[in-house]
N, C-alpha and C. Protein backbone atom coordinates (compact mmCIF):
# COMPACT_ATOMS: atom_id res chain seq x y z
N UNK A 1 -23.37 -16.25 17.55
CA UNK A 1 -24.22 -15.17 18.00
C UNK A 1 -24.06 -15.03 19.51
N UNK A 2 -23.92 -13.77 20.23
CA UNK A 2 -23.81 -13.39 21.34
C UNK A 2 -24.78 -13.14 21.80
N UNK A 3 -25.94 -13.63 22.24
CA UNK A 3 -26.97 -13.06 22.72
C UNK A 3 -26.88 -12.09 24.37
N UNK A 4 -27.53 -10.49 24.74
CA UNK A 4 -27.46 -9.76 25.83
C UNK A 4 -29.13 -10.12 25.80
N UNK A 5 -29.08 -9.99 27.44
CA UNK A 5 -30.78 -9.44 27.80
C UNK A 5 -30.13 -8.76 28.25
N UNK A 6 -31.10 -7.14 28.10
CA UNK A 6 -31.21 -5.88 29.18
C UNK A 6 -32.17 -6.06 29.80
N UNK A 7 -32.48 -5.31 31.22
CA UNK A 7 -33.72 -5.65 32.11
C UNK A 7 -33.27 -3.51 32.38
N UNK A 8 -34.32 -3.22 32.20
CA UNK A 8 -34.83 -1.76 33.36
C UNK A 8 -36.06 -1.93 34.03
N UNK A 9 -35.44 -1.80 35.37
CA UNK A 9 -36.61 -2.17 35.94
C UNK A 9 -37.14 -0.54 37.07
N UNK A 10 -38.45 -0.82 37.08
CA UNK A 10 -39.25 0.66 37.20
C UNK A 10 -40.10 0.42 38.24
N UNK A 11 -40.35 1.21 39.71
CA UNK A 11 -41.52 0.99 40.50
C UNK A 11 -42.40 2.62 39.83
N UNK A 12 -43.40 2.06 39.53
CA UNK A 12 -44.82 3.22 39.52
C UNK A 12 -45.08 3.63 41.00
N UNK A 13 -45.74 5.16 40.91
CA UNK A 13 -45.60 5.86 42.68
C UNK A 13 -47.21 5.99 42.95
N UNK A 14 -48.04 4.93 42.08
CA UNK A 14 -49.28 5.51 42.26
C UNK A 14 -50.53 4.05 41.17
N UNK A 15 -51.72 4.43 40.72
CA UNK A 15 -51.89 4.49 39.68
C UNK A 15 -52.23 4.19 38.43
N UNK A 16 -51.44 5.68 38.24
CA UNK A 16 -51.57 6.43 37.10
C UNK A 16 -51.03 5.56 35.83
N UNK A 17 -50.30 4.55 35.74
CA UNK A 17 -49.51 3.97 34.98
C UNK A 17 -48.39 4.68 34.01
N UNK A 18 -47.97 5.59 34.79
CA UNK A 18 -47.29 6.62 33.58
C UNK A 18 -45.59 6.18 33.38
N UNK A 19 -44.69 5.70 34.34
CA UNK A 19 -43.81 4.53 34.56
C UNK A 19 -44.29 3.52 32.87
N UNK A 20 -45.23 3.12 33.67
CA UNK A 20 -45.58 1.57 32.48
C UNK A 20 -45.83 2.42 30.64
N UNK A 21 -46.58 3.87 30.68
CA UNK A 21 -46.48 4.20 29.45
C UNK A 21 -44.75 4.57 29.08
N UNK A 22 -44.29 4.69 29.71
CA UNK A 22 -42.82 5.39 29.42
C UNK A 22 -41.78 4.16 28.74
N UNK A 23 -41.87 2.99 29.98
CA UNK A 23 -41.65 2.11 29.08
C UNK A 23 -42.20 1.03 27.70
N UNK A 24 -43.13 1.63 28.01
CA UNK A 24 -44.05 0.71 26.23
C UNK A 24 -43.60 1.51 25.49
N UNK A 25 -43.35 3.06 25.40
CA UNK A 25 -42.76 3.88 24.44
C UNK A 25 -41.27 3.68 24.40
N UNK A 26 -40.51 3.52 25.19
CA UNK A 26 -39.52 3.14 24.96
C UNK A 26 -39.34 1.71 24.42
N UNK A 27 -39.74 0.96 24.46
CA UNK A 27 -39.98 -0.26 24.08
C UNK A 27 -40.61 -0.25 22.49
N UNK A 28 -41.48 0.31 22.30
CA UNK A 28 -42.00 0.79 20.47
C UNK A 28 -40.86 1.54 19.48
N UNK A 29 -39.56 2.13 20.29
CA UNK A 29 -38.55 2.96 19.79
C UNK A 29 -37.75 1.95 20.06
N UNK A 30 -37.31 0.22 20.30
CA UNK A 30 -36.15 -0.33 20.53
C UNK A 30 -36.02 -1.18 18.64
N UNK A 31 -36.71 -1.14 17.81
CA UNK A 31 -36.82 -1.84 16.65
C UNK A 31 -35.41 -1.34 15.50
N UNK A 32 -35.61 0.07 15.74
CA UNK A 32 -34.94 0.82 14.46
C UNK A 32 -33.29 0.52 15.11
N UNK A 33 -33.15 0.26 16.48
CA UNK A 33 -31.26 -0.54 16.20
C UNK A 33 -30.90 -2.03 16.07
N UNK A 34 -29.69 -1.38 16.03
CA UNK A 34 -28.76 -2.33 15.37
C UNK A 34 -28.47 -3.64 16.92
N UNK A 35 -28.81 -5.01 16.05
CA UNK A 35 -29.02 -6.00 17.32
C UNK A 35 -29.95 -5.89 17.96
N UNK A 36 -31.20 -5.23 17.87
CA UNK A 36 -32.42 -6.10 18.37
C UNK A 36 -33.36 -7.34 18.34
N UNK A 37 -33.37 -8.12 19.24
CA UNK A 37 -33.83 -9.15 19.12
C UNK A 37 -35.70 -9.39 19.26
N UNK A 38 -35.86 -8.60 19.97
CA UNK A 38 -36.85 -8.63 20.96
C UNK A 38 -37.24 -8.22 22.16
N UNK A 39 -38.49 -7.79 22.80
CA UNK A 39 -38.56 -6.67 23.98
C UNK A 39 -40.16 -7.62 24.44
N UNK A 40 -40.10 -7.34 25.74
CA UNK A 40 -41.21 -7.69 26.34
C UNK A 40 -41.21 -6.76 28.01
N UNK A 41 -42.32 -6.14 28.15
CA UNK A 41 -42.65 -5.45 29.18
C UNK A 41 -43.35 -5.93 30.16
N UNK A 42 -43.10 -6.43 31.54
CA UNK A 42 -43.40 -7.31 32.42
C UNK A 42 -43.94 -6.59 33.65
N UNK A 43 -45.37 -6.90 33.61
CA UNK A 43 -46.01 -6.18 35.03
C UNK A 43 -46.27 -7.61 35.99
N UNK A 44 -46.47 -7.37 37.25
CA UNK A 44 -46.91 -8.40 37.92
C UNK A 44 -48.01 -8.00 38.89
N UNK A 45 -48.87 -9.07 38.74
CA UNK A 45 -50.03 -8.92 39.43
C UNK A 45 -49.97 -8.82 41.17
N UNK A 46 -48.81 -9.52 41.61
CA UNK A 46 -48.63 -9.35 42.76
C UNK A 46 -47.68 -8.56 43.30
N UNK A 47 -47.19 -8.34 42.09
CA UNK A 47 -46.39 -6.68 42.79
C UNK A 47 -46.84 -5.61 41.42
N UNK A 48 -48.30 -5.24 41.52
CA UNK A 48 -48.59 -4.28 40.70
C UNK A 48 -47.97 -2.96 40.87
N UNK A 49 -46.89 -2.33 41.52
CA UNK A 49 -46.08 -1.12 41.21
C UNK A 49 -44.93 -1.50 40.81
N UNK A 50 -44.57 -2.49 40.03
CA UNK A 50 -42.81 -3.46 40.03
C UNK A 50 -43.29 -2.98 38.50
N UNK A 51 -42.90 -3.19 37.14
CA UNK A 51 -42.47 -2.86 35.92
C UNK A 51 -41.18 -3.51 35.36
N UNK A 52 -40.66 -4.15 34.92
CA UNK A 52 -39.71 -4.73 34.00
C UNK A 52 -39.47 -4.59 32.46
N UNK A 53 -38.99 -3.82 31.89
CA UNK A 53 -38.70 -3.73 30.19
C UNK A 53 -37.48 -4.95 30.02
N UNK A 54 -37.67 -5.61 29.17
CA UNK A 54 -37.09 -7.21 29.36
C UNK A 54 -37.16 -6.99 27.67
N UNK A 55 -35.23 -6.63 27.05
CA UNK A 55 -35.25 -6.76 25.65
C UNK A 55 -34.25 -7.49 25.25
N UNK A 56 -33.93 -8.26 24.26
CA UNK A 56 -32.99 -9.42 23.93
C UNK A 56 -32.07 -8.64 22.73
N UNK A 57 -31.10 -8.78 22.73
CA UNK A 57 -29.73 -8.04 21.32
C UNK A 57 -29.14 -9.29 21.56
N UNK A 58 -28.58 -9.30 19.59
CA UNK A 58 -26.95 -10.09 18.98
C UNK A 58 -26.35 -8.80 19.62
N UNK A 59 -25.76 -9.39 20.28
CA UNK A 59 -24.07 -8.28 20.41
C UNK A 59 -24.28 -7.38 21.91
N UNK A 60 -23.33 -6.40 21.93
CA UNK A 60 -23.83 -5.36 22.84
C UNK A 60 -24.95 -5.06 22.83
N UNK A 61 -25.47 -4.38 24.13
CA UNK A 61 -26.61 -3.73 24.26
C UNK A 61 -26.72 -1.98 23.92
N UNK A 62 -27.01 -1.46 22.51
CA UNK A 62 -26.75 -0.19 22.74
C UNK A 62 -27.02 1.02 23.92
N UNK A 63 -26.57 1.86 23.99
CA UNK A 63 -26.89 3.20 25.05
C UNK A 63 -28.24 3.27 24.89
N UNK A 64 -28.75 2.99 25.90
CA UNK A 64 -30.24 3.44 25.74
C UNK A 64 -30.46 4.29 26.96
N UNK A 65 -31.50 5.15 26.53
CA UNK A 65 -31.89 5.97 27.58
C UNK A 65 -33.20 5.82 28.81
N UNK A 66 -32.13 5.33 29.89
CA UNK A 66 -32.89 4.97 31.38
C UNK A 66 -33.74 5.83 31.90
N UNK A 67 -35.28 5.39 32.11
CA UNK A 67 -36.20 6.65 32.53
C UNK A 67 -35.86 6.86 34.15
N UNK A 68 -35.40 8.33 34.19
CA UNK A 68 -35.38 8.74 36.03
C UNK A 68 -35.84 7.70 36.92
N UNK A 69 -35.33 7.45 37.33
CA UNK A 69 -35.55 6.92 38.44
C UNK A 69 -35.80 4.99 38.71
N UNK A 70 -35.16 4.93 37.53
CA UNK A 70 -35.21 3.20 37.29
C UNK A 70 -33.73 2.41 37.11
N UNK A 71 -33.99 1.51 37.40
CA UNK A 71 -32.62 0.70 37.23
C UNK A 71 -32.33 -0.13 36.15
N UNK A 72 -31.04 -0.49 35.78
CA UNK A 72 -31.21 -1.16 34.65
C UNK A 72 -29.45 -2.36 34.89
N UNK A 73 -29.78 -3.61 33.82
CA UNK A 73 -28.67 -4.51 34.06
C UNK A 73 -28.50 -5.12 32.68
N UNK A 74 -27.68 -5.45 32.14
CA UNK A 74 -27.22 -6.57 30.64
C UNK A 74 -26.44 -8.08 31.37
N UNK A 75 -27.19 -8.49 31.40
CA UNK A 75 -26.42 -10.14 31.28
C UNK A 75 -26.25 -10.69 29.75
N UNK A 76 -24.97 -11.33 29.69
CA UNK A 76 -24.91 -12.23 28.41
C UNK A 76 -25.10 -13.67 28.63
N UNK A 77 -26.09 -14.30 27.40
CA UNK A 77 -26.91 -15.43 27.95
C UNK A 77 -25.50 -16.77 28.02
N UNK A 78 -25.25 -17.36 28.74
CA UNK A 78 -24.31 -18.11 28.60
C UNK A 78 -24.80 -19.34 28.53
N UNK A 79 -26.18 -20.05 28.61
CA UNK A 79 -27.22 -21.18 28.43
C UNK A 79 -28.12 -21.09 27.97
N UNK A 80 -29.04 -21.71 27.02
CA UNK A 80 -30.29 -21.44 26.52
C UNK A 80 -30.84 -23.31 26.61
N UNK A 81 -32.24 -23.23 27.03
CA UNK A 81 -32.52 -24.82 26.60
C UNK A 81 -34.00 -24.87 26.25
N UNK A 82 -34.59 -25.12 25.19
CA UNK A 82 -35.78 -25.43 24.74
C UNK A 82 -36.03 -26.72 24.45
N UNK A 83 -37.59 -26.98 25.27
CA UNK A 83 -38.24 -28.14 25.05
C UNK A 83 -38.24 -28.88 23.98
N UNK A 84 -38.41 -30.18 23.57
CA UNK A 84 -38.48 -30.90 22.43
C UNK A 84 -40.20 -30.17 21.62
N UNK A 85 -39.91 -30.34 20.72
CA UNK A 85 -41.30 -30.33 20.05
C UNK A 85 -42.45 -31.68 20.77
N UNK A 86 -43.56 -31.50 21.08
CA UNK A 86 -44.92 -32.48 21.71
C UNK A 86 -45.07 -33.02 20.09
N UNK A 87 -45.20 -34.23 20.32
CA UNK A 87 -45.86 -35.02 19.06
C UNK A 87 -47.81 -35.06 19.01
């Protein structure tokens, strides 16, 4: 398995949170393709205008459509390491 993360990342100009609705909707529309793993939408408290859509694919990352004015990147995971199970 090839695992990609995509990251688009979004500053809000205000707010309004309309940035942050754009990506939760885009993020509710990432299920129905092919190689989705998983999506998580990342605000931060200390940079409350910063936004991150943070989604995991087997394989390529399909064409997805970048909201105006945001950036976006695919890394392929080349390390993964999880903790032992706590007894």
């Amino acid at each position: 398995m090839s695992i990609q993360v995509h990251y688009i990342e979004g500053k809000t100009t205000g707010t309004d949170g309309e940035l942050r609705q754009r990506l939760s909707d885009l993020m509710a529309g990432l299920g129905h393709l092919p190689g989705f793993l998983g999506a998580d939408l990342l605000c931060s408290p200390t940079q409350p205008h910063l936004c991150l859509l943070e989604s995991r694919w087997d394989g390529h990352v399909p064409d997805l459509e970048i909201p105006e004015g945001c950036k976006s990147w695919a890394f392929s995971v080349t390390e993964s390491w999880t903790p032992p199970p706590q007894a």
